[in-house]
N, C-alpha and C. Protein backbone atom coordinates (compact mmCIF):
# COMPACT_ATOMS: atom_id res chain seq x y z
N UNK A 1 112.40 -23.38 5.41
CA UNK A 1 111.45 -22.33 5.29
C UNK A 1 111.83 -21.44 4.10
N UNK A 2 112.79 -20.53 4.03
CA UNK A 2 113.35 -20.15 2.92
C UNK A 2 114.47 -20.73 2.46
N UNK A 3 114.68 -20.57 1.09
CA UNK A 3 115.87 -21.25 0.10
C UNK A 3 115.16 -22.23 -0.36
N UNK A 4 115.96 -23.40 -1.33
CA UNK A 4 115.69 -24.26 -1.79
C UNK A 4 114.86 -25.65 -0.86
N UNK A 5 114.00 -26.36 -1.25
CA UNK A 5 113.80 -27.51 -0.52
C UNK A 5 115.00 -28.40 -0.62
N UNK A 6 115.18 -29.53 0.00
CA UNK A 6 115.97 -30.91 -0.22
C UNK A 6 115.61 -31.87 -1.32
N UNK A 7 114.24 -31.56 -1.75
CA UNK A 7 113.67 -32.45 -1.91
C UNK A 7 113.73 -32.22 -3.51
N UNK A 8 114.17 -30.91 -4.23
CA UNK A 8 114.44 -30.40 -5.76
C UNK A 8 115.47 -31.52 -6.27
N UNK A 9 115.03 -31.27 -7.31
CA UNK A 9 116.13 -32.50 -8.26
C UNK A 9 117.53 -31.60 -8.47
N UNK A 10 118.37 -32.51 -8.11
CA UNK A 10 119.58 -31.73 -8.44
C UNK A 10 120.17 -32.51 -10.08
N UNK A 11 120.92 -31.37 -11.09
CA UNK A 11 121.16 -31.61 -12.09
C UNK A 11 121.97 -32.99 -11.82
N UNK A 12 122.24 -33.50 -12.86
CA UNK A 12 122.67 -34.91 -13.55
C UNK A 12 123.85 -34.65 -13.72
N UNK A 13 125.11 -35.55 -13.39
CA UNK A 13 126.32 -34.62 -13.83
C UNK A 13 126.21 -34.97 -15.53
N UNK A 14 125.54 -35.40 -16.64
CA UNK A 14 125.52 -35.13 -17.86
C UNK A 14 125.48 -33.57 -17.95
N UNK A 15 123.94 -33.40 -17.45
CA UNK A 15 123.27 -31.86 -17.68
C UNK A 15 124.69 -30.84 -17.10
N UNK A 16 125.40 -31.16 -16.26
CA UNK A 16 126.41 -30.21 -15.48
C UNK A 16 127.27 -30.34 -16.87
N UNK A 17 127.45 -31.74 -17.55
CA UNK A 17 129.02 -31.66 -18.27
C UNK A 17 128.33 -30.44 -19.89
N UNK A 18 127.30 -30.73 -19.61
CA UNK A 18 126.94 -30.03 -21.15
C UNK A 18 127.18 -28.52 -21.34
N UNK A 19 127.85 -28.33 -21.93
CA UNK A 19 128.58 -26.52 -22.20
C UNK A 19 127.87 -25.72 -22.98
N UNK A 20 127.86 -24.84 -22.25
CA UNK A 20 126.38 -23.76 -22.51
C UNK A 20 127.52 -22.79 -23.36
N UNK A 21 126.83 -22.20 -24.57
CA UNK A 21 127.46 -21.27 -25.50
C UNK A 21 127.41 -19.67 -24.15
N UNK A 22 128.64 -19.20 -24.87
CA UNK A 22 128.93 -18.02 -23.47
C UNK A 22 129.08 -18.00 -22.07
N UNK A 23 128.80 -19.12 -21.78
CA UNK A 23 129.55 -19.48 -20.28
C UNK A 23 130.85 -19.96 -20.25
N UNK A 24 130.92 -19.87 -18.66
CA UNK A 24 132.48 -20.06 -18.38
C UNK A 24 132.63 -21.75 -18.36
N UNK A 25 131.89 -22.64 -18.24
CA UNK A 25 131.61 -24.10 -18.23
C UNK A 25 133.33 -24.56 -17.37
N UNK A 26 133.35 -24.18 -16.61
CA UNK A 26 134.46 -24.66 -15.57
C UNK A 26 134.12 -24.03 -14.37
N UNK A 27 134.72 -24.59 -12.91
CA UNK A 27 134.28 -24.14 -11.66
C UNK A 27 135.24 -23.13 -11.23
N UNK A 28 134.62 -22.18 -10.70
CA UNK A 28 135.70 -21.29 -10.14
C UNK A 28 136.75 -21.39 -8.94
N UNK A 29 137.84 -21.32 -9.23
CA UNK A 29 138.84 -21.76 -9.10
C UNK A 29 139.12 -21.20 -7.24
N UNK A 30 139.62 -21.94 -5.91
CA UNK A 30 139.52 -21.53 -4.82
C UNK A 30 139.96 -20.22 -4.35
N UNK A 31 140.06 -19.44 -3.79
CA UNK A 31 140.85 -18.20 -3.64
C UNK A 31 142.44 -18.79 -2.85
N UNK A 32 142.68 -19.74 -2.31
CA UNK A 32 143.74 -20.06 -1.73
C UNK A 32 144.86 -20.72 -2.82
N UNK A 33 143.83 -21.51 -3.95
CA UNK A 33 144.51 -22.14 -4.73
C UNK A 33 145.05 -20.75 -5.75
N UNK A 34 144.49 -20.29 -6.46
CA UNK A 34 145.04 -18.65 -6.70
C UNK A 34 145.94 -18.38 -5.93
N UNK A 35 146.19 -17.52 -4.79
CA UNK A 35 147.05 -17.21 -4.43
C UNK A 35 148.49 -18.15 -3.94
N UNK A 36 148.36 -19.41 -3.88
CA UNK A 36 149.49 -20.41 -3.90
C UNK A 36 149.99 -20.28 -5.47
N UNK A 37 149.26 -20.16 -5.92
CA UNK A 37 149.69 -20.18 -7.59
C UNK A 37 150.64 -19.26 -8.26
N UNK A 38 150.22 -17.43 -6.89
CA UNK A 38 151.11 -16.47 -7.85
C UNK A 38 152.07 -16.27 -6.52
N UNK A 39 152.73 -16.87 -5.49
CA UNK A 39 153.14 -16.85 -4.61
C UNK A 39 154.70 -17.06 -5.11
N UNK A 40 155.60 -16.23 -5.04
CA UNK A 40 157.18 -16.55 -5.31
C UNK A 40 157.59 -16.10 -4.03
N UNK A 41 158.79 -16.74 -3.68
CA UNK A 41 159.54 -15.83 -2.45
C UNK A 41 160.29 -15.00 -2.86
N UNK A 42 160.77 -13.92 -1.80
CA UNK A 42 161.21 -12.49 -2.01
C UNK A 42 162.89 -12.55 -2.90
N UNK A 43 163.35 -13.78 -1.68
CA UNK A 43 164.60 -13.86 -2.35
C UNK A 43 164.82 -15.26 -2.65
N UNK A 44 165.49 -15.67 -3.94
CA UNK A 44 165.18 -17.08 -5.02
C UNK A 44 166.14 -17.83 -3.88
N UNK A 45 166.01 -19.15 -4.37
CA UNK A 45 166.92 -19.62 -2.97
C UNK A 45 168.49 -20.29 -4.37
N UNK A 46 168.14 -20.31 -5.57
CA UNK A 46 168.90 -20.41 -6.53
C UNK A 46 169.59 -19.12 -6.88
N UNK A 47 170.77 -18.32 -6.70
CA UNK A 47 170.86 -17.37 -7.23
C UNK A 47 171.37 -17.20 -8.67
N UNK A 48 171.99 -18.41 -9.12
CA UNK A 48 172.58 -18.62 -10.79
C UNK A 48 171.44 -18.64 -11.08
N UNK A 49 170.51 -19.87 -10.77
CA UNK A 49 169.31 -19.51 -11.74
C UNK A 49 168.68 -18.72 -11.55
N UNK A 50 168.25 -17.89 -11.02
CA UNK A 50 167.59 -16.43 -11.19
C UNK A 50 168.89 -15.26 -12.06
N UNK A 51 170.14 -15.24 -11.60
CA UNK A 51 170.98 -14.65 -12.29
C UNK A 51 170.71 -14.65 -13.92
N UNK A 52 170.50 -16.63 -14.30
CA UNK A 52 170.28 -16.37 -15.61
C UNK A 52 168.99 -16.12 -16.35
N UNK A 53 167.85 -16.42 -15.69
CA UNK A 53 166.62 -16.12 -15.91
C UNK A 53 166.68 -14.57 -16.29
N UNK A 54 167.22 -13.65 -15.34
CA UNK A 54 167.23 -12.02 -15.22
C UNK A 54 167.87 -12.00 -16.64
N UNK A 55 168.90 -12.48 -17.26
CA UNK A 55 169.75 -12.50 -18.31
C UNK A 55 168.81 -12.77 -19.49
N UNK A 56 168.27 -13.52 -19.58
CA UNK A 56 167.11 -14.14 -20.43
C UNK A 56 165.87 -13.31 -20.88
N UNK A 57 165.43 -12.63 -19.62
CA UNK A 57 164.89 -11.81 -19.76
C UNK A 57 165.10 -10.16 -20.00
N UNK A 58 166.19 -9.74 -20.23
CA UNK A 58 166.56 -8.89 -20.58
C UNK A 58 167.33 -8.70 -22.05
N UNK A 59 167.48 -10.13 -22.44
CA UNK A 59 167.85 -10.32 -23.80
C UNK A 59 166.04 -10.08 -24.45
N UNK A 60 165.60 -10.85 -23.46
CA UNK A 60 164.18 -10.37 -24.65
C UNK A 60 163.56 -9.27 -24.94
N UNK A 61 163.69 -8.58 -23.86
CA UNK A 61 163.42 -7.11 -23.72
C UNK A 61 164.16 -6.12 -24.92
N UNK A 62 165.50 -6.44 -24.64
CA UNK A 62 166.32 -5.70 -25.88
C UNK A 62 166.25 -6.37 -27.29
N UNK A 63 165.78 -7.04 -27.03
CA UNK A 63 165.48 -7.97 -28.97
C UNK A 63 164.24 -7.17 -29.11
N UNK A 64 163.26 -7.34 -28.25
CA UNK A 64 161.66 -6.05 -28.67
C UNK A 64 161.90 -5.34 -28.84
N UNK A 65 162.84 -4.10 -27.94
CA UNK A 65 163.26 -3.09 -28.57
C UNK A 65 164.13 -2.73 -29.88
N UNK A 66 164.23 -3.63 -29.97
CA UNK A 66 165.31 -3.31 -30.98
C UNK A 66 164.95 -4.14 -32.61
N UNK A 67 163.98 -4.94 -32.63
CA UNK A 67 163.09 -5.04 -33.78
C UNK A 67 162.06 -3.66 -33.39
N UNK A 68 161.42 -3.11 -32.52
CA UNK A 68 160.64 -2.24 -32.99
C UNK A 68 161.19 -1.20 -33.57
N UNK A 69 162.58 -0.59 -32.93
CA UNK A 69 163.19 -0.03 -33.57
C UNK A 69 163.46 -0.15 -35.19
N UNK A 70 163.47 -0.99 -35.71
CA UNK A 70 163.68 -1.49 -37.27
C UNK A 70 162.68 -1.21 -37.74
N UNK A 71 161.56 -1.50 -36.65
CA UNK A 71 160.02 -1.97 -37.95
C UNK A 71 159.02 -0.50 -37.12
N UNK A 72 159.58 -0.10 -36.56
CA UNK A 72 158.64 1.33 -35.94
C UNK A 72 157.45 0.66 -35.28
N UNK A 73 157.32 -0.37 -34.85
CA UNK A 73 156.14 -0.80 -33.89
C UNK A 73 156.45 0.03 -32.70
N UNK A 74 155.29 0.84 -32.29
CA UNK A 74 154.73 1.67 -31.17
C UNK A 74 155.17 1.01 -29.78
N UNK A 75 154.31 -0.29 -29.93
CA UNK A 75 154.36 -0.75 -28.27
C UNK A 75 155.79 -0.80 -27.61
N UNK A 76 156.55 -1.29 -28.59
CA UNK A 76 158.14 -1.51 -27.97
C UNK A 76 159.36 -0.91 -28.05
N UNK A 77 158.81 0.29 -28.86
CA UNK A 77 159.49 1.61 -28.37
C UNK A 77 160.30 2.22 -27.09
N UNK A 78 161.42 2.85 -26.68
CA UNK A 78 161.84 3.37 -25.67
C UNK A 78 160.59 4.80 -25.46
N UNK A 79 160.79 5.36 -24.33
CA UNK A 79 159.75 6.40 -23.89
C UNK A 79 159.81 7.47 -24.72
N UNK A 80 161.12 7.90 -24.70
CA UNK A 80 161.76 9.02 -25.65
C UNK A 80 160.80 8.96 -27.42
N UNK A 81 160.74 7.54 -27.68
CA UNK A 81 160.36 7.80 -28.97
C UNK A 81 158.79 7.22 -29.39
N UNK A 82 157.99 7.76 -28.19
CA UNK A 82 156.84 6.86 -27.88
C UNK A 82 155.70 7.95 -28.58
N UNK A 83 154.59 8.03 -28.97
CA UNK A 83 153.38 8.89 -28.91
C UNK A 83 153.48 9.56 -30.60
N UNK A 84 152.00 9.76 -30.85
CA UNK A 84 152.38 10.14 -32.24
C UNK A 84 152.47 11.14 -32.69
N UNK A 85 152.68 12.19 -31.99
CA UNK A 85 153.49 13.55 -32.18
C UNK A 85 155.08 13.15 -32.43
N UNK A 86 155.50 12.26 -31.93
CA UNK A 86 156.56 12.16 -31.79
C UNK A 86 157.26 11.31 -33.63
N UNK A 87 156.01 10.05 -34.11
CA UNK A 87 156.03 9.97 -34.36
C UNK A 87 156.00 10.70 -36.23
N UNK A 88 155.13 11.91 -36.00
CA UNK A 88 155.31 12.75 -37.07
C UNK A 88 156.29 13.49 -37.01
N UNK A 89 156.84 14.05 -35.90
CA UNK A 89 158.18 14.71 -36.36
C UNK A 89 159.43 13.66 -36.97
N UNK A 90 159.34 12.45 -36.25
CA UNK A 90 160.34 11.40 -37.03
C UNK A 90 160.24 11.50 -38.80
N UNK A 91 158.76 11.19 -39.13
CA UNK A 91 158.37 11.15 -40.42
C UNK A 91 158.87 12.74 -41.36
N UNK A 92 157.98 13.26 -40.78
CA UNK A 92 158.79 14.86 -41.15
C UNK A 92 160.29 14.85 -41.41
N UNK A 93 160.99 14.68 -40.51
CA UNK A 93 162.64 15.03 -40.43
C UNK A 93 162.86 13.86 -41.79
N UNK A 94 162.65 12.69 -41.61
CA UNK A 94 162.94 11.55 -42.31
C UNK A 94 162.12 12.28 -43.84
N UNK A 95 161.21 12.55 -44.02
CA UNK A 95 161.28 12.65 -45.69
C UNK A 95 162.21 14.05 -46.56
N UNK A 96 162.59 14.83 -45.28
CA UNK A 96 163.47 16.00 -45.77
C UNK A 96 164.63 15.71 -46.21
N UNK A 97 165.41 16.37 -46.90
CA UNK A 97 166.71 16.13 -47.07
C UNK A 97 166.59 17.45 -45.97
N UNK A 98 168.26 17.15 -45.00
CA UNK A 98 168.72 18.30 -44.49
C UNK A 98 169.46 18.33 -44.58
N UNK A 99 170.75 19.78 -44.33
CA UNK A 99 171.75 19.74 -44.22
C UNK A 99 172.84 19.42 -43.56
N UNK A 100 171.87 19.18 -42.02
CA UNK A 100 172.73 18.91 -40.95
C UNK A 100 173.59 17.18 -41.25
N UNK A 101 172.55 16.32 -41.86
CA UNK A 101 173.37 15.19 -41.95
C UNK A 101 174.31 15.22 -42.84
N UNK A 102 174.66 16.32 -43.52
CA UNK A 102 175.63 16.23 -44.49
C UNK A 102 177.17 16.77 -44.08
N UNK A 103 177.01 17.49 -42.57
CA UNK A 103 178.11 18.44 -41.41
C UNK A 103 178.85 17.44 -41.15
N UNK A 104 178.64 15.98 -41.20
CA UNK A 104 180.19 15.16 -40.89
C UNK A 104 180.85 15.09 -41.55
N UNK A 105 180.70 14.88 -42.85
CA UNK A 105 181.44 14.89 -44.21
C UNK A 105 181.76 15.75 -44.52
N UNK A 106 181.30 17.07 -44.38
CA UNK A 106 181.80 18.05 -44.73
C UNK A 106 183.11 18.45 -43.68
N UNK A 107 182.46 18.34 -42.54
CA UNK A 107 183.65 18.40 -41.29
C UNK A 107 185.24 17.39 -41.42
N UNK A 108 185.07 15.81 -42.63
CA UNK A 108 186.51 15.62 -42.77
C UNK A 108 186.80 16.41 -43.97
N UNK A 109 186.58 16.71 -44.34
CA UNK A 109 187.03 17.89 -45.86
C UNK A 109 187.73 18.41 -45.33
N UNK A 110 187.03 19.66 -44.56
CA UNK A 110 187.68 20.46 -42.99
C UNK A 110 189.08 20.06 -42.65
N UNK A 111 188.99 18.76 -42.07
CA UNK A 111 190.16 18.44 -41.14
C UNK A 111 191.12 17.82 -42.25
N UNK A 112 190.53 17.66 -42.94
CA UNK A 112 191.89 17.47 -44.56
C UNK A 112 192.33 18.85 -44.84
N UNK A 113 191.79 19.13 -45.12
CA UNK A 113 192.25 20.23 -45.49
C UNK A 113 193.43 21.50 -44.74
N UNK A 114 192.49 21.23 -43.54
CA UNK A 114 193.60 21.78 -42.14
C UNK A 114 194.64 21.17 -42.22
N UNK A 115 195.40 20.27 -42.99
CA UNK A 115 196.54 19.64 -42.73
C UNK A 115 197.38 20.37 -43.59
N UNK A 116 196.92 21.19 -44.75
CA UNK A 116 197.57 21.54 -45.88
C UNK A 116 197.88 22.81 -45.26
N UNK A 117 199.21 22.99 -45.26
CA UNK A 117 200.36 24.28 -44.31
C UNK A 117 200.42 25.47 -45.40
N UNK A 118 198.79 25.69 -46.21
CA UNK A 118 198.76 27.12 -47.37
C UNK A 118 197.88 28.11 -46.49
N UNK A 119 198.06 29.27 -46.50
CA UNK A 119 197.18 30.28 -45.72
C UNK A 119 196.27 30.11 -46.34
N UNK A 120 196.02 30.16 -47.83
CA UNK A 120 194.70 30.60 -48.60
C UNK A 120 193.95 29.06 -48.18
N UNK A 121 194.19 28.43 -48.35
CA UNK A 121 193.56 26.65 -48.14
C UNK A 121 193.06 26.74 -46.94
N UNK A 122 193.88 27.44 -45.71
CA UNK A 122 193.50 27.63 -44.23
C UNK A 122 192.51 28.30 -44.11
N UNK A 123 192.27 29.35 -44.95
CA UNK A 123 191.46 30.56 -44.47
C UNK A 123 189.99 29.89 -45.14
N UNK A 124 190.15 29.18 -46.15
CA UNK A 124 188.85 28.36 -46.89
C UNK A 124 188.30 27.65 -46.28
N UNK A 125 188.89 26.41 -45.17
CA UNK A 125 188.67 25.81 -44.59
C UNK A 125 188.10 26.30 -43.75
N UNK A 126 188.52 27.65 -42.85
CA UNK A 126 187.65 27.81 -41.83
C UNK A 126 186.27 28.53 -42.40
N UNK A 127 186.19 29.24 -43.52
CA UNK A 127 184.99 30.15 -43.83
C UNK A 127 184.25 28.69 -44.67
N UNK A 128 184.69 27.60 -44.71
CA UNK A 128 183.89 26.17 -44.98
C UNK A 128 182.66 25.68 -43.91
N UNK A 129 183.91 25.42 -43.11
CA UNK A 129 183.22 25.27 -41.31
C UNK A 129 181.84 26.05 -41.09
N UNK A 130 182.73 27.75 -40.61
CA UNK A 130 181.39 28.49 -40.38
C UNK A 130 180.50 28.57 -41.29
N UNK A 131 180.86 28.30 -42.74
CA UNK A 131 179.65 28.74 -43.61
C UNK A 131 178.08 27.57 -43.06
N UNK A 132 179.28 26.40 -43.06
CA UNK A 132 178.19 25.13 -43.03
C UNK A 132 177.84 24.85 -41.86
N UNK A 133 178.41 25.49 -40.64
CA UNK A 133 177.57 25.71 -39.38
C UNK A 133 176.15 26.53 -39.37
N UNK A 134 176.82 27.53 -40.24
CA UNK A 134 175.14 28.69 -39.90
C UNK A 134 174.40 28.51 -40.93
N UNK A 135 174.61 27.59 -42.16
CA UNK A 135 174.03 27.19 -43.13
C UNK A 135 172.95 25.84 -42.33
N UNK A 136 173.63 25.18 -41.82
CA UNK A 136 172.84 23.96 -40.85
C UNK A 136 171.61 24.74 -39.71
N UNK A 137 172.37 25.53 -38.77
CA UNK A 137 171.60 26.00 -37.99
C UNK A 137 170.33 26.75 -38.73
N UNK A 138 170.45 27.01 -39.22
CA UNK A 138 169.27 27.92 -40.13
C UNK A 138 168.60 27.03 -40.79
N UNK A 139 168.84 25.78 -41.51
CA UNK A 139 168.24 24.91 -42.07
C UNK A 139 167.36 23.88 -41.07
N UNK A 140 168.36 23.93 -39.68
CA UNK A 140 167.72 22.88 -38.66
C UNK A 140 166.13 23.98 -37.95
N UNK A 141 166.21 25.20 -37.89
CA UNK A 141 165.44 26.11 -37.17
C UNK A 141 164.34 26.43 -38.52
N UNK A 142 164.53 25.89 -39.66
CA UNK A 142 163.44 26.03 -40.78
C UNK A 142 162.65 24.67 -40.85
N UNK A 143 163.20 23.77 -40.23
CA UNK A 143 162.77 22.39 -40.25
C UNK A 143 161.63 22.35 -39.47
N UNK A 144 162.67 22.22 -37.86
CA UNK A 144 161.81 22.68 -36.78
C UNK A 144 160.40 23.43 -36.84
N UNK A 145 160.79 24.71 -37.26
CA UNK A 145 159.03 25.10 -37.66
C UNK A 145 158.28 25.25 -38.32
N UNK A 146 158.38 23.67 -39.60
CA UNK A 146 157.04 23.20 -39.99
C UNK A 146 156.82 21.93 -39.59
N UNK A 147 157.73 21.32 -38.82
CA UNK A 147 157.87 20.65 -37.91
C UNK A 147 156.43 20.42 -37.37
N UNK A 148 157.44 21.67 -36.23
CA UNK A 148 155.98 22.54 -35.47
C UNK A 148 154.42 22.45 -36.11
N UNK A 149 154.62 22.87 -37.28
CA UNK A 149 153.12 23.78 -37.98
C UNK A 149 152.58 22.37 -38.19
N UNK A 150 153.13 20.94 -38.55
CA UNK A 150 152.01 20.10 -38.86
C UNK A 150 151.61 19.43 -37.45
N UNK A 151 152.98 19.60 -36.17
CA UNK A 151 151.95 18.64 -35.32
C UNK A 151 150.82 19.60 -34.43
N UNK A 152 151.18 20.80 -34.78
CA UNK A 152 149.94 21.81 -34.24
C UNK A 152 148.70 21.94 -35.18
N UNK A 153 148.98 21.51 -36.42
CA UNK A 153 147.97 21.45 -37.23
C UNK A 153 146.75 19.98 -37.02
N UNK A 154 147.99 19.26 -37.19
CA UNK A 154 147.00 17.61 -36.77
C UNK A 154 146.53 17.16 -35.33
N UNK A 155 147.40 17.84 -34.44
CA UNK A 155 147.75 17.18 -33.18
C UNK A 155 147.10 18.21 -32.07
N UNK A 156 147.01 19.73 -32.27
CA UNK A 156 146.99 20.81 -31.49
C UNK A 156 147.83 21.86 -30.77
N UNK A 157 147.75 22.40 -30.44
CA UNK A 157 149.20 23.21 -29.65
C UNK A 157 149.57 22.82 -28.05
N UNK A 158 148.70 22.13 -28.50
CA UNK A 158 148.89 21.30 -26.40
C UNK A 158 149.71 20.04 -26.65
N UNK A 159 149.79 19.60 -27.95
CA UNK A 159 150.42 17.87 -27.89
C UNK A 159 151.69 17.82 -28.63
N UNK A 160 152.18 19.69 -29.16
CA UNK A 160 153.85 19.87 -29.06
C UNK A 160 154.64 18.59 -27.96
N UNK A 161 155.35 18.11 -28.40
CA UNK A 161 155.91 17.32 -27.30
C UNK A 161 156.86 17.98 -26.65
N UNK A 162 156.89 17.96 -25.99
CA UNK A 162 158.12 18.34 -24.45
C UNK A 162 159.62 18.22 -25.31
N UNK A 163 160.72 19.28 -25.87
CA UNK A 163 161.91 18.16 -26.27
C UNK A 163 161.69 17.90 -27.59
N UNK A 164 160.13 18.90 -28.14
CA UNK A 164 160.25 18.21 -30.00
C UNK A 164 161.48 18.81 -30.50
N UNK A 165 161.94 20.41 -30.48
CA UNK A 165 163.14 21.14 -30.80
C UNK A 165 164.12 19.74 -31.12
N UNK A 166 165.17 19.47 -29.52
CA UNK A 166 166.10 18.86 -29.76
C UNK A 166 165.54 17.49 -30.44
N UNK A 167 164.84 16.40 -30.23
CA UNK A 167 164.97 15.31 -30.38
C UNK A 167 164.88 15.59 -32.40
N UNK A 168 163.99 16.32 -32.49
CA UNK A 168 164.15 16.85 -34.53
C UNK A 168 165.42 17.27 -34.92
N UNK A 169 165.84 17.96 -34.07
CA UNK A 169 167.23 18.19 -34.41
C UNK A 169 168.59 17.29 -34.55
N UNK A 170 168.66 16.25 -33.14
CA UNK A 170 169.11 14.97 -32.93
C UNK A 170 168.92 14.40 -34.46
N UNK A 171 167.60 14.03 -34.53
CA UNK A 171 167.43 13.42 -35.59
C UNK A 171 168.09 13.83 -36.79
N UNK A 172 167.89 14.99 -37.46
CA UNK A 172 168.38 15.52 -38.44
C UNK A 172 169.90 15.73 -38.46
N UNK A 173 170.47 15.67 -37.31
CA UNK A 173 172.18 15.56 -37.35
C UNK A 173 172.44 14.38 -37.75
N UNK A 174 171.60 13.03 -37.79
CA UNK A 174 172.45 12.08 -37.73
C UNK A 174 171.92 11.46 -39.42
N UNK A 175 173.26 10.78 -39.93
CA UNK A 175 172.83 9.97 -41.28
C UNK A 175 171.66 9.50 -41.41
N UNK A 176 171.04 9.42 -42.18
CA UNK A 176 169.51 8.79 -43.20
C UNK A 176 169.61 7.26 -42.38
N UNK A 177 170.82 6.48 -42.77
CA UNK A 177 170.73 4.78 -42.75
C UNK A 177 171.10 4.78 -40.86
N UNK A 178 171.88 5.55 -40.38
CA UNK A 178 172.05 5.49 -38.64
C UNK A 178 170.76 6.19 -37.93
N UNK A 179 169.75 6.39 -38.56
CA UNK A 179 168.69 6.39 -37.69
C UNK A 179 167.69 5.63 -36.95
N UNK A 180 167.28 6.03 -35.95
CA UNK A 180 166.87 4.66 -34.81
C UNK A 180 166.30 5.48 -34.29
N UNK A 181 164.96 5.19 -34.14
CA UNK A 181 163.87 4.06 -35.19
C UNK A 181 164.28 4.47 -36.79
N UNK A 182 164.09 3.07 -37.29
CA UNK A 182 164.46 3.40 -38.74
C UNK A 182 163.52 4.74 -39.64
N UNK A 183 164.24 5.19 -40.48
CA UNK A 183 162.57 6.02 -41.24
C UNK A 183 161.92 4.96 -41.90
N UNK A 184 160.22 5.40 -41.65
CA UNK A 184 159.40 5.00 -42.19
C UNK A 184 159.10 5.44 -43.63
N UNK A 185 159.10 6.25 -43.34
CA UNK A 185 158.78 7.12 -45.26
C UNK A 185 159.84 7.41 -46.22
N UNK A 186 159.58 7.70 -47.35
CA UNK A 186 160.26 7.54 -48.12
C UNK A 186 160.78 9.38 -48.48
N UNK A 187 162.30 9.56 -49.09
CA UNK A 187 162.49 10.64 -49.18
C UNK A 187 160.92 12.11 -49.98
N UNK A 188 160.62 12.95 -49.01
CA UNK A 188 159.60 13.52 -50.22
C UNK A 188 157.79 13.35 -49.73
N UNK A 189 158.22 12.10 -48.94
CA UNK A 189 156.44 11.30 -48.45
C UNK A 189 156.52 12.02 -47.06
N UNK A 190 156.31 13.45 -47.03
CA UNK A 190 155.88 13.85 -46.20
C UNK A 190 154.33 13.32 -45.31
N UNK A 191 154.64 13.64 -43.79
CA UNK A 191 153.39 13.15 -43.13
C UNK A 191 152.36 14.14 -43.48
N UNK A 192 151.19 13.58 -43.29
CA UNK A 192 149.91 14.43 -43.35
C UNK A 192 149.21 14.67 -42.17
């Protein structure tokens, strides 16, 4: 009474094999056969081989990270250095010269120098130190806020990141070539 009669021609399996542009031209697959398919047990009944699988897979994990790190690809980034606020303060710090990366080297001068048993040499050494402590701090807190001024300029005052202070600062303490993620820009190629 309703639905199809018996009596309709059913397709040809030619007409079935012929693949229609934008269709799926395969049958959909059982729901039991699916779920047998993504079915693992809780605990492996191999534990070396899962031991080394886990191993395997955690080498790959740290090889992604650690080419993105080189090549600044986004996706495979740690969290810390994720989002592109984050990413312009990297760029920022990276086309500045600062002073702070220059406080290790200056700091063995320092400790050379402290070895030499002259008052006047002693007293240099330390007004070295402090000079190039509050010479840094003042240079790192001038950084910081234009830092600030471009990702509030491009980004807004809501997408300051949480932690921009230290992680710019981090950055700027450490050598040009020991930075991770590498710099992208070149000394001077400030971000826009």
């Amino acid at each position: 009474m309703f639905g199809r009669s018996k009596t309709d021609e059913q397709p040809t399996a030619a007409e079935r094999a012929a693949e229609r542009e934008g269709a799926k031209n395969r049958p959909t697959p059982k729901r039991r056969d699916q779920e047998a398919a993504r079915k693992r047990p809780l605990v492996v009944a191999d534990r070396k081989e899962a031991r080394r699988l886990d191993r395997e897979e955690r080498r790959a994990k740290l090889a992604r990270t650690r080419k993105a790190m080189e090549t600044g690809d986004e996706k495979f980034l740690p969290a810390r250095d994720k989002g592109p606020a984050r990413r312009f303060i990297r760029d920022y710090v990276d086309a500045r010269r600062n002073l702070a990366e220059f406080l290790l080297p200056i700091m063995l001068v320092v400790l050379a120098l402290s070895l030499v048993r002259q008052q006047t040499i002693f007293t240099l050494s330390v007004l070295l130190t402090w000079g190039s402590v509050l010479a840094v701090v003042i240079d790192t807190f001038v950084m910081w806020r234009g830092a600030k001024k471009g990702v509030v300029a491009k980004f807004g005052a809501d997408q300051v990141p949480r932690g921009g202070w230290s992680y710019a600062a981090m950055r700027a303490f450490q050598m040009r070539r020991q930075r991770m993620p590498k710099p992208q820009v070149a000394r001077g190629e400030y971000p826009s």
